[in-house]
N, C-alpha and C. Protein backbone atom coordinates (compact mmCIF):
# COMPACT_ATOMS: atom_id res chain seq x y z
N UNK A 1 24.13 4.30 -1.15
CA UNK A 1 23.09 3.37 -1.56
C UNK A 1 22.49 2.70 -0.32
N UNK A 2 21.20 2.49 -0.98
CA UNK A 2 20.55 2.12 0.59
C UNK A 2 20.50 0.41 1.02
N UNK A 3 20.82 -0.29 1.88
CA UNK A 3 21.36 -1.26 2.06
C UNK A 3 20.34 -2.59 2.43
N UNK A 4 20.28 -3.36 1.97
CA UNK A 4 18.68 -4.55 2.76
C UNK A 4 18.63 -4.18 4.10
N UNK A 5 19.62 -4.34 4.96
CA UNK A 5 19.74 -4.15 6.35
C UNK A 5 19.28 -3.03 6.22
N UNK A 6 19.62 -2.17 6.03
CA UNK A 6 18.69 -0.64 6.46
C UNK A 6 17.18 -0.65 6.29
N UNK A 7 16.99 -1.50 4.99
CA UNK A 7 15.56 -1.55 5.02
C UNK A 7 14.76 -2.29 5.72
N UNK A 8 15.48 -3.32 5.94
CA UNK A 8 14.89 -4.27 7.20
C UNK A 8 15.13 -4.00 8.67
N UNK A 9 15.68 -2.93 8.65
CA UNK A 9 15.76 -2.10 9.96
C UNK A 9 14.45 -0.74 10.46
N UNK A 10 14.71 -0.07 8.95
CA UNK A 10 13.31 1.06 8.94
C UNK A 10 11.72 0.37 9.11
N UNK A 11 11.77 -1.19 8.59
CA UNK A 11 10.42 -1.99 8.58
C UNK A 11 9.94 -2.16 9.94
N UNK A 12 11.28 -2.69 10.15
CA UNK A 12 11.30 -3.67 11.91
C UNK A 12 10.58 -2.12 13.16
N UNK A 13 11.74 -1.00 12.83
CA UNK A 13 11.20 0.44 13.17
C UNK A 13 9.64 0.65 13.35
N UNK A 14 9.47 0.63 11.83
CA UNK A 14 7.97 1.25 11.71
C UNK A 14 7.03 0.10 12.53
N UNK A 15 7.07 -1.18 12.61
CA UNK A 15 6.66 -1.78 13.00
C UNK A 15 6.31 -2.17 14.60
N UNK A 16 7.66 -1.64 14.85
CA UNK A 16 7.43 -1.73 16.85
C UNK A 16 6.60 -0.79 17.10
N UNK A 17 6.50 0.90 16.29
CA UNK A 17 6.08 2.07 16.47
C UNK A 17 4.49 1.76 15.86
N UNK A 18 4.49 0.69 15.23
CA UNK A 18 2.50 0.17 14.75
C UNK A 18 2.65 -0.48 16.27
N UNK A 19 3.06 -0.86 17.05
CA UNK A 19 3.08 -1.42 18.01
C UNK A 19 2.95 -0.74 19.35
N UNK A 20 3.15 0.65 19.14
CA UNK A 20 3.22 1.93 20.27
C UNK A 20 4.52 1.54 21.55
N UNK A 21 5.33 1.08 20.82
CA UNK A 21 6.79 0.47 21.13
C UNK A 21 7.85 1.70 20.42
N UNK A 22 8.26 2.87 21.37
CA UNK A 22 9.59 3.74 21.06
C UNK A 22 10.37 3.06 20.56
N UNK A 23 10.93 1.71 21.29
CA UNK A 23 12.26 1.65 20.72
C UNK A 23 12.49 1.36 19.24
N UNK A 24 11.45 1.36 18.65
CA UNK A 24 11.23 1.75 17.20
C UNK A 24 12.14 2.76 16.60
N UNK A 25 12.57 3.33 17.37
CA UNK A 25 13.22 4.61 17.14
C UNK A 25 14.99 4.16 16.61
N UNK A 26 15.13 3.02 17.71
CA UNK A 26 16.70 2.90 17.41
C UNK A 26 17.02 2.23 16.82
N UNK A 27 16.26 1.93 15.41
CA UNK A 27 16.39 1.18 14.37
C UNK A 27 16.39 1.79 13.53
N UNK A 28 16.48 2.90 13.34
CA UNK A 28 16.36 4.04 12.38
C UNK A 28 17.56 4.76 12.07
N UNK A 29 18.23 4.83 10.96
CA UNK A 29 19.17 5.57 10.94
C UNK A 29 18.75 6.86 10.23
N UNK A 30 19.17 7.44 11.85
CA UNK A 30 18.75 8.60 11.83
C UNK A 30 19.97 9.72 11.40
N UNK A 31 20.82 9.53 11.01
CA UNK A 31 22.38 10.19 10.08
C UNK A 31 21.66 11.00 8.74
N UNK A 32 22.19 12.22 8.46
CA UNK A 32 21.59 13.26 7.02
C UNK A 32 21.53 11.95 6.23
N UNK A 33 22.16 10.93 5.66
CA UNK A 33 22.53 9.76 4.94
C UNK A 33 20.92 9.17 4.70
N UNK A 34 20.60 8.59 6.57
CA UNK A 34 19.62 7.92 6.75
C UNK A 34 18.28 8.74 6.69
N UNK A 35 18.20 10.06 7.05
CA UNK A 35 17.23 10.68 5.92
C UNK A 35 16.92 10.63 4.82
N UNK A 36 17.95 11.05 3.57
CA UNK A 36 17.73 11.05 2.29
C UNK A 36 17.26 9.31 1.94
N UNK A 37 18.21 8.50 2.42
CA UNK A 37 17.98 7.13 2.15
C UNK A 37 16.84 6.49 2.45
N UNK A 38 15.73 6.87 3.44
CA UNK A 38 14.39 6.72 4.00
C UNK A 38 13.50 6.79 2.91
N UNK A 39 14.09 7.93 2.13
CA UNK A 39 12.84 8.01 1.23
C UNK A 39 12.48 6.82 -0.47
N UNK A 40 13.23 5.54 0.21
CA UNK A 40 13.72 4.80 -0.40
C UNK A 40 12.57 4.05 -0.49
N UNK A 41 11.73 4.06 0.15
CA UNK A 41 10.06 3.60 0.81
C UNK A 41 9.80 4.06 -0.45
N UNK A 42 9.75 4.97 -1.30
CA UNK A 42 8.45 5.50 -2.29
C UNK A 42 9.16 3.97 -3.32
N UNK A 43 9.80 3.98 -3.60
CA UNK A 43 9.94 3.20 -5.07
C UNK A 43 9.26 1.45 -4.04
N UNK A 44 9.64 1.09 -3.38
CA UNK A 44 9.40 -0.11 -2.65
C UNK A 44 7.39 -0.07 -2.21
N UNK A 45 7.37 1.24 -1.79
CA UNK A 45 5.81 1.21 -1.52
C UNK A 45 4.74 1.44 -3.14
N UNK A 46 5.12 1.80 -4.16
CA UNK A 46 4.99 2.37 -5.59
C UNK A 46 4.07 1.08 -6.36
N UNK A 47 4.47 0.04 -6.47
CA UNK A 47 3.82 -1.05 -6.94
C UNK A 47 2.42 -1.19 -6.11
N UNK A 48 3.20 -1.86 -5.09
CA UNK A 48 1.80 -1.51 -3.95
C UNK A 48 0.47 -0.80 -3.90
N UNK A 49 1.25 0.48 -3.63
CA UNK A 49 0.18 1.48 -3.63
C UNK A 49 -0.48 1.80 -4.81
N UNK A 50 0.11 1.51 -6.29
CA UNK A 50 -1.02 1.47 -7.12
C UNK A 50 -1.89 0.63 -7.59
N UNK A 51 -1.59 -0.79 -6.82
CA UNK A 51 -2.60 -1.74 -7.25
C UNK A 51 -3.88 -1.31 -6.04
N UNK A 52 -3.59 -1.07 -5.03
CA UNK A 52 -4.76 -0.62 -4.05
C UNK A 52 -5.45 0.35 -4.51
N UNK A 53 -4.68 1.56 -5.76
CA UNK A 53 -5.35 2.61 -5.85
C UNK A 53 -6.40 2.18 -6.74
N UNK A 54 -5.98 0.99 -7.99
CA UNK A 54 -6.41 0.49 -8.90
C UNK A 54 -7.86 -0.01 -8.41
N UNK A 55 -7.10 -0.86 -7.42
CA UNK A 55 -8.80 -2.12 -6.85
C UNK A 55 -9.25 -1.03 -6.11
N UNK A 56 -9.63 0.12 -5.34
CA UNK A 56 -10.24 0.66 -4.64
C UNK A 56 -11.11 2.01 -5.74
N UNK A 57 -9.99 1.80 -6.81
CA UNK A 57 -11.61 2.46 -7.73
C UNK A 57 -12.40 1.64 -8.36
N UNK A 58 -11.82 0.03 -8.66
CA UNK A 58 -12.94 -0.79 -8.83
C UNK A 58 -13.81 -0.62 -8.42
N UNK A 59 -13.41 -0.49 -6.81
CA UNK A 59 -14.54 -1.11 -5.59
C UNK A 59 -15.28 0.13 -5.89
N UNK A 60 -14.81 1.01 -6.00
CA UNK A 60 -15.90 2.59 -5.58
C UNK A 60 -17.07 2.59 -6.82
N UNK A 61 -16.13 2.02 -8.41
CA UNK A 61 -17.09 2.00 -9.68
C UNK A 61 -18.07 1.07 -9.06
N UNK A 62 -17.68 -0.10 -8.53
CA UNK A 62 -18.68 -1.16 -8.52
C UNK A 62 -20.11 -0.76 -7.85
N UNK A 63 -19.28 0.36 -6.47
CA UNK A 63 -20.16 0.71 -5.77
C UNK A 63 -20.87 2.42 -6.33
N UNK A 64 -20.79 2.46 -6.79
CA UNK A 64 -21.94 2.95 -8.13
C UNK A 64 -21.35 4.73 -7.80
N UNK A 65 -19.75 4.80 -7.50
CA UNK A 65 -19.47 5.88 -7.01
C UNK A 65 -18.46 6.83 -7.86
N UNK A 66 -17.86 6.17 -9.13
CA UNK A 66 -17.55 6.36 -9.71
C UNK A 66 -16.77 4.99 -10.57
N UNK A 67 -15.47 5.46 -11.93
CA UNK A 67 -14.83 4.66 -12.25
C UNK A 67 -13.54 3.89 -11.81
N UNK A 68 -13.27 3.06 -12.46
CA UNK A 68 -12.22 2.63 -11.92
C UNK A 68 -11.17 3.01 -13.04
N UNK A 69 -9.98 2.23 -12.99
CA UNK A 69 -8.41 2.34 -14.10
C UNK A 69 -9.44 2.67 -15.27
N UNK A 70 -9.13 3.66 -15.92
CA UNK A 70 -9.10 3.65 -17.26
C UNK A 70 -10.94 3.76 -17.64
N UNK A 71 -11.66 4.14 -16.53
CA UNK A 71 -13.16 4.55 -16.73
C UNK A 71 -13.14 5.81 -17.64
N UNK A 72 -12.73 6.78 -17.60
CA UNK A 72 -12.71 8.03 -18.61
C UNK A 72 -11.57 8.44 -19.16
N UNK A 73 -10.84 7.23 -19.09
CA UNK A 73 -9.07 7.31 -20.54
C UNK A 73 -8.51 6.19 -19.80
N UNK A 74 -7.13 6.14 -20.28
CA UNK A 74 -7.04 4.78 -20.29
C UNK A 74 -6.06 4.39 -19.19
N UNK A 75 -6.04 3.10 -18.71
CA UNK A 75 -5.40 2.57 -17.58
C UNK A 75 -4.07 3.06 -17.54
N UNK A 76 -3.58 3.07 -18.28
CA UNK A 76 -1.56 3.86 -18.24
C UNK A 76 -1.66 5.29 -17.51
N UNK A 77 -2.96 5.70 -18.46
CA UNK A 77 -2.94 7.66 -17.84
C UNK A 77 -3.54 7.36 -16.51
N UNK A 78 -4.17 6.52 -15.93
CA UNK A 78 -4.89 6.47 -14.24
C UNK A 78 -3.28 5.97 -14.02
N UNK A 79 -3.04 5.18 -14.03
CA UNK A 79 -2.01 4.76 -13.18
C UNK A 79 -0.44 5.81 -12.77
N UNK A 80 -0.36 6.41 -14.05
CA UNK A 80 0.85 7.29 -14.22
C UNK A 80 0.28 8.85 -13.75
N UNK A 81 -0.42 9.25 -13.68
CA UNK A 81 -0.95 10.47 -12.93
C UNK A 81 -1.15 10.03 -11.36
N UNK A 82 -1.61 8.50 -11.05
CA UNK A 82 -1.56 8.01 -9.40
C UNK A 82 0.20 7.95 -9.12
N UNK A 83 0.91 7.93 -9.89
CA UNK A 83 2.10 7.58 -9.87
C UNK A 83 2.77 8.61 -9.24
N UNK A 84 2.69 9.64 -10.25
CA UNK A 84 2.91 11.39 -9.81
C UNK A 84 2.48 11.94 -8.74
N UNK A 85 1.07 11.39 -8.26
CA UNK A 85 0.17 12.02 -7.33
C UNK A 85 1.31 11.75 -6.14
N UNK A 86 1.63 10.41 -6.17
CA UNK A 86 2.13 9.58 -5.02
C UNK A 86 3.86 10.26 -4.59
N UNK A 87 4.39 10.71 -5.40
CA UNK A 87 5.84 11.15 -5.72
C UNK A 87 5.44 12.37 -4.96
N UNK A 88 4.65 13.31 -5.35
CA UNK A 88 4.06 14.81 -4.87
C UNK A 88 3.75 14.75 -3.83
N UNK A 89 2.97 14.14 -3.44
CA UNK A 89 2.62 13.97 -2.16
C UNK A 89 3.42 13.84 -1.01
N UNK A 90 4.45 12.31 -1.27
CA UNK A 90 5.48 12.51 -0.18
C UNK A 90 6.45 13.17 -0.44
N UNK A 91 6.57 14.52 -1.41
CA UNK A 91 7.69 15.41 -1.02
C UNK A 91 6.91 16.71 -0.59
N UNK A 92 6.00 16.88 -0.64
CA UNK A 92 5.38 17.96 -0.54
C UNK A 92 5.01 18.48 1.02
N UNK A 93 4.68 17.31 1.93
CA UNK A 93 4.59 17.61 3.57
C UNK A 93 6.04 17.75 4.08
N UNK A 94 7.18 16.84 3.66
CA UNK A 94 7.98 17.03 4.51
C UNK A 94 8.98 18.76 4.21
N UNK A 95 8.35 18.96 2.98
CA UNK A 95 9.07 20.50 2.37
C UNK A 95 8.34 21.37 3.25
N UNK A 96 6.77 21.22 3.52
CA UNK A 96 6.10 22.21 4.39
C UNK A 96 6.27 22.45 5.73
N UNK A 97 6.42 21.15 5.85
CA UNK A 97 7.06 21.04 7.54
C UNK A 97 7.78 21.73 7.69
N UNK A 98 9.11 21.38 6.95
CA UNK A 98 10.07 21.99 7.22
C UNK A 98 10.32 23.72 7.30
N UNK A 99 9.37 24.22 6.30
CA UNK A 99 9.55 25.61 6.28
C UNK A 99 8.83 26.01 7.50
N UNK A 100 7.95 25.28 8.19
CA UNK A 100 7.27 25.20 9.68
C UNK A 100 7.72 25.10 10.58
N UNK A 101 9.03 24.19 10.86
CA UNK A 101 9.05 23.64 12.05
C UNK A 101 10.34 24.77 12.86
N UNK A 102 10.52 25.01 12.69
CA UNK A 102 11.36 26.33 13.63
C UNK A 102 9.80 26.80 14.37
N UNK A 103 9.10 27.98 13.43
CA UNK A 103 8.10 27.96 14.16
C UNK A 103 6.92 27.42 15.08
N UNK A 104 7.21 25.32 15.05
CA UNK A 104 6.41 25.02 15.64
C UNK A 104 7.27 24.72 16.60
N UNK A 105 8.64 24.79 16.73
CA UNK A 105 9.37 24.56 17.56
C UNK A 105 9.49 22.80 17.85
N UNK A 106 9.62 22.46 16.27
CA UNK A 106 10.02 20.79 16.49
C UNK A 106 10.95 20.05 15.20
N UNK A 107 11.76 21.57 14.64
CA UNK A 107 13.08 21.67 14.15
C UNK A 107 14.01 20.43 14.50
N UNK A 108 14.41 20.69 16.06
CA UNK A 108 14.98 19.63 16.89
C UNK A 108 14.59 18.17 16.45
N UNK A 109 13.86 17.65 16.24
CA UNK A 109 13.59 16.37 15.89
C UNK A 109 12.69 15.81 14.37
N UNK A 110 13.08 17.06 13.76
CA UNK A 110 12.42 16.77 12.26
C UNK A 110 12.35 15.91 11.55
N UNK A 111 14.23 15.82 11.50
CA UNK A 111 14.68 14.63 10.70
C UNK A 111 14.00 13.49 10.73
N UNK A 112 13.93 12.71 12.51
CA UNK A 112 13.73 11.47 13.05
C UNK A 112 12.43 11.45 12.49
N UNK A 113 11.45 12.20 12.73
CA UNK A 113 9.85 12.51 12.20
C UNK A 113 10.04 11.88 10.79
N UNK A 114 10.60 12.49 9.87
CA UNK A 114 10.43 12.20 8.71
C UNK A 114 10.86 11.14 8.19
N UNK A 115 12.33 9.97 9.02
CA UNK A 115 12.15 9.25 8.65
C UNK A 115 11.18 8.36 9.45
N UNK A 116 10.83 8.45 10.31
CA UNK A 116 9.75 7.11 10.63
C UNK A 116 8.51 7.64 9.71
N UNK A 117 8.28 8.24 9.05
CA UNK A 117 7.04 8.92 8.29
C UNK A 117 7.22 7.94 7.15
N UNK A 118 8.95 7.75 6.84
CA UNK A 118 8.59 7.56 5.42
C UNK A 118 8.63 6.27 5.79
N UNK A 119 9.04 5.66 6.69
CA UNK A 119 9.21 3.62 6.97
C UNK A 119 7.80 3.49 7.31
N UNK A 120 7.37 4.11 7.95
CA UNK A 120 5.94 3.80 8.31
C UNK A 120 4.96 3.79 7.46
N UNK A 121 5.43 4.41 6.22
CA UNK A 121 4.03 4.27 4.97
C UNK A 121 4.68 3.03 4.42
N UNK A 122 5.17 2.21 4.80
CA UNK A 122 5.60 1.01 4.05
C UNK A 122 4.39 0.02 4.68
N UNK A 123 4.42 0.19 5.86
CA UNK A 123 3.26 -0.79 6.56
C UNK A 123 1.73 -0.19 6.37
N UNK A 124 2.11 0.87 6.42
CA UNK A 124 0.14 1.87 5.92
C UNK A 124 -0.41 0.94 4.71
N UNK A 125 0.79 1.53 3.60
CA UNK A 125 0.33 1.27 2.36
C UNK A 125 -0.01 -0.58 2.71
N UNK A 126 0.91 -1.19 3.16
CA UNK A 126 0.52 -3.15 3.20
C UNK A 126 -0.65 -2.69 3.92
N UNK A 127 -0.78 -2.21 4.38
CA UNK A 127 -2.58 -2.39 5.96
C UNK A 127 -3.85 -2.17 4.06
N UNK A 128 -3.74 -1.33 3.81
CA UNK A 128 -4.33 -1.09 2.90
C UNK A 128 -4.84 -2.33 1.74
N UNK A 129 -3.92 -3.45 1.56
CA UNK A 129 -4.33 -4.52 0.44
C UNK A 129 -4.86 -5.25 1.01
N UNK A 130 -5.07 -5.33 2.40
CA UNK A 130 -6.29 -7.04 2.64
C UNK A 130 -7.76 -6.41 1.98
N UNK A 131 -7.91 -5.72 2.42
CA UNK A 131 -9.56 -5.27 2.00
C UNK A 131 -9.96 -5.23 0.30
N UNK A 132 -9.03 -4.82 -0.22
CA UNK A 132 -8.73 -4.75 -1.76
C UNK A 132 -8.72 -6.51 -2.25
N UNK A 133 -7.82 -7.02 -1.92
CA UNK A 133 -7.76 -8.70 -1.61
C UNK A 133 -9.01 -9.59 -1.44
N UNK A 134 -9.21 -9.02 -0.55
CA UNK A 134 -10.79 -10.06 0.29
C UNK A 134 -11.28 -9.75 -0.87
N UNK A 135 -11.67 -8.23 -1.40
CA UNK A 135 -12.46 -8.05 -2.73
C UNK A 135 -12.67 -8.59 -3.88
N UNK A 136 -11.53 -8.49 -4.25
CA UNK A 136 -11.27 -9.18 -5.11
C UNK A 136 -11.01 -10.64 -5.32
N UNK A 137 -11.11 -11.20 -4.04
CA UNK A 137 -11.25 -12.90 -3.83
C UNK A 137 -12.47 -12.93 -3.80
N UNK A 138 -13.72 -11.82 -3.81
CA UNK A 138 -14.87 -12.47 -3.25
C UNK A 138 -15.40 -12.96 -2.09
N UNK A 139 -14.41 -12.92 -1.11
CA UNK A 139 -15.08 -13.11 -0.06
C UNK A 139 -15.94 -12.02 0.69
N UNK A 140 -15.53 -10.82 0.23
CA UNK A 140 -16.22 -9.08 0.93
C UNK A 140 -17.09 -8.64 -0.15
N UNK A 141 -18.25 -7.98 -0.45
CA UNK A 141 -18.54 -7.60 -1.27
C UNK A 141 -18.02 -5.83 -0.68
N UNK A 142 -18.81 -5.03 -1.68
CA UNK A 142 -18.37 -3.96 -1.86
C UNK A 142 -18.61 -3.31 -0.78
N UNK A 143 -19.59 -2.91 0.60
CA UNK A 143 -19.62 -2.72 1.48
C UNK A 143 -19.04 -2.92 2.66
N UNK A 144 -18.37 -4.57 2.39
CA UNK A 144 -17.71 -4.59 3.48
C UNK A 144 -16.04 -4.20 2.99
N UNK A 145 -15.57 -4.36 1.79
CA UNK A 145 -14.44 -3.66 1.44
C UNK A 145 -14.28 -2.16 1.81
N UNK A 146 -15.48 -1.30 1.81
CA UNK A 146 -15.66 -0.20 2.35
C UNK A 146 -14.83 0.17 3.54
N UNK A 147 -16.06 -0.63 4.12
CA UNK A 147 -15.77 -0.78 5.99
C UNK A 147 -14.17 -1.33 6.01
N UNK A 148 -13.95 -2.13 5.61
CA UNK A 148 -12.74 -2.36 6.19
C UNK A 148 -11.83 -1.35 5.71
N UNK A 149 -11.27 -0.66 4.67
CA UNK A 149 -11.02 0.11 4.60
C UNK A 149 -10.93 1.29 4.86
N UNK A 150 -12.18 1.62 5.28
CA UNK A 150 -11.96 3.07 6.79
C UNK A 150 -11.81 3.02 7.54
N UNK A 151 -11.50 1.25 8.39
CA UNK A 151 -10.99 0.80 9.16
C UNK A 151 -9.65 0.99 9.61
N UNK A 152 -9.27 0.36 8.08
CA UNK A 152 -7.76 1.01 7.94
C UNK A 152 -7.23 2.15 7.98
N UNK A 153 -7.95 3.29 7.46
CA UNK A 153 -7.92 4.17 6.90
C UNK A 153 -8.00 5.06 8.60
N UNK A 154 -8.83 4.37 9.73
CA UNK A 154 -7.95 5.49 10.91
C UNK A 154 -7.20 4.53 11.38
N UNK A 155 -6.95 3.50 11.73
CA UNK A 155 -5.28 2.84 12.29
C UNK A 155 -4.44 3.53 11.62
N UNK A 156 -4.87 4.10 10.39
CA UNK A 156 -3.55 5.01 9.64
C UNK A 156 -3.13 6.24 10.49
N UNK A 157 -4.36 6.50 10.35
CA UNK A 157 -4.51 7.94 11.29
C UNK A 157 -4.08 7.68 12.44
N UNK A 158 -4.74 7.01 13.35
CA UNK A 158 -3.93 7.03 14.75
C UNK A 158 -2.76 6.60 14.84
N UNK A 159 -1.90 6.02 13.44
CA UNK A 159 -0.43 5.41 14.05
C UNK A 159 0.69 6.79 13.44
N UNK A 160 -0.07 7.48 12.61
CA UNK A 160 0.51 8.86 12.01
C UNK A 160 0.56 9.74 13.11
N UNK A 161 -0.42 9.66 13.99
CA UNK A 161 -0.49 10.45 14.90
C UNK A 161 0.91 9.86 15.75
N UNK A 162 0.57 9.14 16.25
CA UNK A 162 1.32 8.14 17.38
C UNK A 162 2.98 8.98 16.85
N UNK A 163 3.17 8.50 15.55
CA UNK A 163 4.62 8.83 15.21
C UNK A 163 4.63 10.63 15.62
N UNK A 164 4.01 11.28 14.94
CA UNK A 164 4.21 12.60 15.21
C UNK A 164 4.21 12.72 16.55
N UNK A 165 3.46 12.63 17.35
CA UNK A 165 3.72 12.83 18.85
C UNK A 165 4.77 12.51 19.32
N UNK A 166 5.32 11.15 19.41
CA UNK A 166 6.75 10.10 20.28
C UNK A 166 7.84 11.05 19.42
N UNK A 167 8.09 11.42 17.58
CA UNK A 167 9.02 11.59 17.09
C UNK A 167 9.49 13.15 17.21
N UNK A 168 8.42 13.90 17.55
CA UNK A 168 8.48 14.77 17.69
C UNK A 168 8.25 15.67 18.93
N UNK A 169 8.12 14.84 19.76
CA UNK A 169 8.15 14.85 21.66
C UNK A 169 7.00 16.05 22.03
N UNK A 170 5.94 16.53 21.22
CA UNK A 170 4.92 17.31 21.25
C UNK A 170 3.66 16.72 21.73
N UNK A 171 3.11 17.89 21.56
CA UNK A 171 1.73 17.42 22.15
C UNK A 171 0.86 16.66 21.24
N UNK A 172 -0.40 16.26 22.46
CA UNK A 172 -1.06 15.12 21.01
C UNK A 172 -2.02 16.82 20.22
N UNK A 173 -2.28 17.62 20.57
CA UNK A 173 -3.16 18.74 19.59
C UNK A 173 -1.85 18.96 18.74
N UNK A 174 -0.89 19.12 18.44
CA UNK A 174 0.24 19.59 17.56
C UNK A 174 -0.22 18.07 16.76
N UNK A 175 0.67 17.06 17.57
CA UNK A 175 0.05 16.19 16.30
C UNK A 175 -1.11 15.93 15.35
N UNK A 176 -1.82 16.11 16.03
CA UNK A 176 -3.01 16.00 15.21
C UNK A 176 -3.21 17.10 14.28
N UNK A 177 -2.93 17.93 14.72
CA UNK A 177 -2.42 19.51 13.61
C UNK A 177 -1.77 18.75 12.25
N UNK A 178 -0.60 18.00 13.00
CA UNK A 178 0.38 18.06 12.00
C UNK A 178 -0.08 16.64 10.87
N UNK A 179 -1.13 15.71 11.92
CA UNK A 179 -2.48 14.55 10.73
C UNK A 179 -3.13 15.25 9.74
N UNK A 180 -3.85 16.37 10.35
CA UNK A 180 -4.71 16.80 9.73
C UNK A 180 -4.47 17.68 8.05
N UNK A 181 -3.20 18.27 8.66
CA UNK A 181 -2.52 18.78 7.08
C UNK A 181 -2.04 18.07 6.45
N UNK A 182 -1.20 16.89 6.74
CA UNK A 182 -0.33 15.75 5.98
C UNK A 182 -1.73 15.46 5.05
N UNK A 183 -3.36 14.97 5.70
CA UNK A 183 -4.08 14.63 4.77
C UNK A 183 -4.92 15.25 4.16
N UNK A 184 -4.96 16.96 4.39
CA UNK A 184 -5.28 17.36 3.23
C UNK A 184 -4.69 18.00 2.34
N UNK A 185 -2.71 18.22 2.72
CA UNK A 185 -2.29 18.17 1.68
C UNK A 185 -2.61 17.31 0.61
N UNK A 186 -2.44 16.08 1.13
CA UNK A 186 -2.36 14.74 0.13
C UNK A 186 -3.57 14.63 -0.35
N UNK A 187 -5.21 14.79 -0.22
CA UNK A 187 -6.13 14.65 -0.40
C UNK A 187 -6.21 16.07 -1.36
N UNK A 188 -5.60 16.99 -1.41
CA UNK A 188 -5.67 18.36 -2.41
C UNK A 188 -4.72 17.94 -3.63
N UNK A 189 -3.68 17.22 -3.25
CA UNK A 189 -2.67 17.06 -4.61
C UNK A 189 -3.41 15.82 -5.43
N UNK A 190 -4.05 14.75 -4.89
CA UNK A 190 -4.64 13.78 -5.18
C UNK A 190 -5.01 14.31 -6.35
N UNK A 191 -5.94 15.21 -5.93
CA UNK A 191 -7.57 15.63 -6.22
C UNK A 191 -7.21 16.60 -7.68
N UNK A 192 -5.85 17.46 -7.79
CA UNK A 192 -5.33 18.21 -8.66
C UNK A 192 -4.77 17.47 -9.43
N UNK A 193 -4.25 16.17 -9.35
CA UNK A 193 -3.33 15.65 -10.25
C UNK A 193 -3.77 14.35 -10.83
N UNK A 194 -5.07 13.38 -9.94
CA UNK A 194 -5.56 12.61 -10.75
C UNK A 194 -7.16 12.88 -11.18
């Protein structure tokens, strides 16, 4: 079972590494244990991430781009298909990787990869609710919720990168290889399942 301290260890982790601070690294238990236990992030990031998914189709209905929860059925089926999406998603890169990484020759440090992957979407997904927030306080209208959000949306990117590179002692073109599929895996399962 996974322990507060561990989780307040993988946070503290992901956090030096939003910081472009390695020693991010030795906060990580990195033991087969502290793998499986990493992925302890989905149920903790799960609430979270579906109220952002929720307010960010507000924002998109508002912005005349489509609906939001429950625009063409009803809020339970948006939320519980985002639910699934979200489950699929983070098992689905680190299964691909893996059948990859011999051949990319970064086998050797997989594990460590995957768990700062999964501590690190703990802080992605938080980067993600101010803009949703401001929105919904009214202080941003729908344009600037936008903007800030693709704002976010590459600090994501460059700190995904950041991890793949340091965790996986490769180059920055491998990493970015290895950005570029993480998001269109996730942007293809999205797209199939909600």
């Amino acid at each position: 079972m996974t322990s507060w301290d561990e989780i307040a260890d993988g946070v503290t982790g992901a956090w030096l590494l939003a910081n472009r601070d390695v020693s991010g690294y030795g906060c990580f238990n990195v033991t087969a244990d502290g793998f499986w236990r990493s992925f302890i992030a989905i149920p903790l990031v799960a609430p979270l991430y579906l109220y952002a998914v929720g307010a960010e189709a507000g924002i998109a209905a508002d912005g005349g781009e489509g609906g939001g929860p429950g625009a063409e059925g009803s809020a339970l089926g948006f939320y519980l298909a985002n639910a699934i999406a979200l489950v699929v998603e983070w098992a689905i890169y680190p299964i691909a990787l893996a059948l990859v990484a011999n051949t990319l020759g970064i086998a050797r440090r997989y594990a460590v990869y995957v768990i700062a992957y999964n501590w690190s979407s703990v802080l992605i997904v938080a980067a993600f609710l101010p803009p949703v927030l401001l929105y919904d306080a009214g202080l941003v209208g729908v344009g600037g919720a936008l903007l800030l959000n693709f704002v976010v949306m590459l600090a994501a990117l460059y700190y995904r990168w950041f991890i793949a590179r340091t965790a996986l002692e490769t180059t920055g073109a491998l990493a970015a290889g290895l950005v570029a599929s993480d998001l269109v895996l996730s942007v293809s399962v999205n797209r199939l399942i909600t």
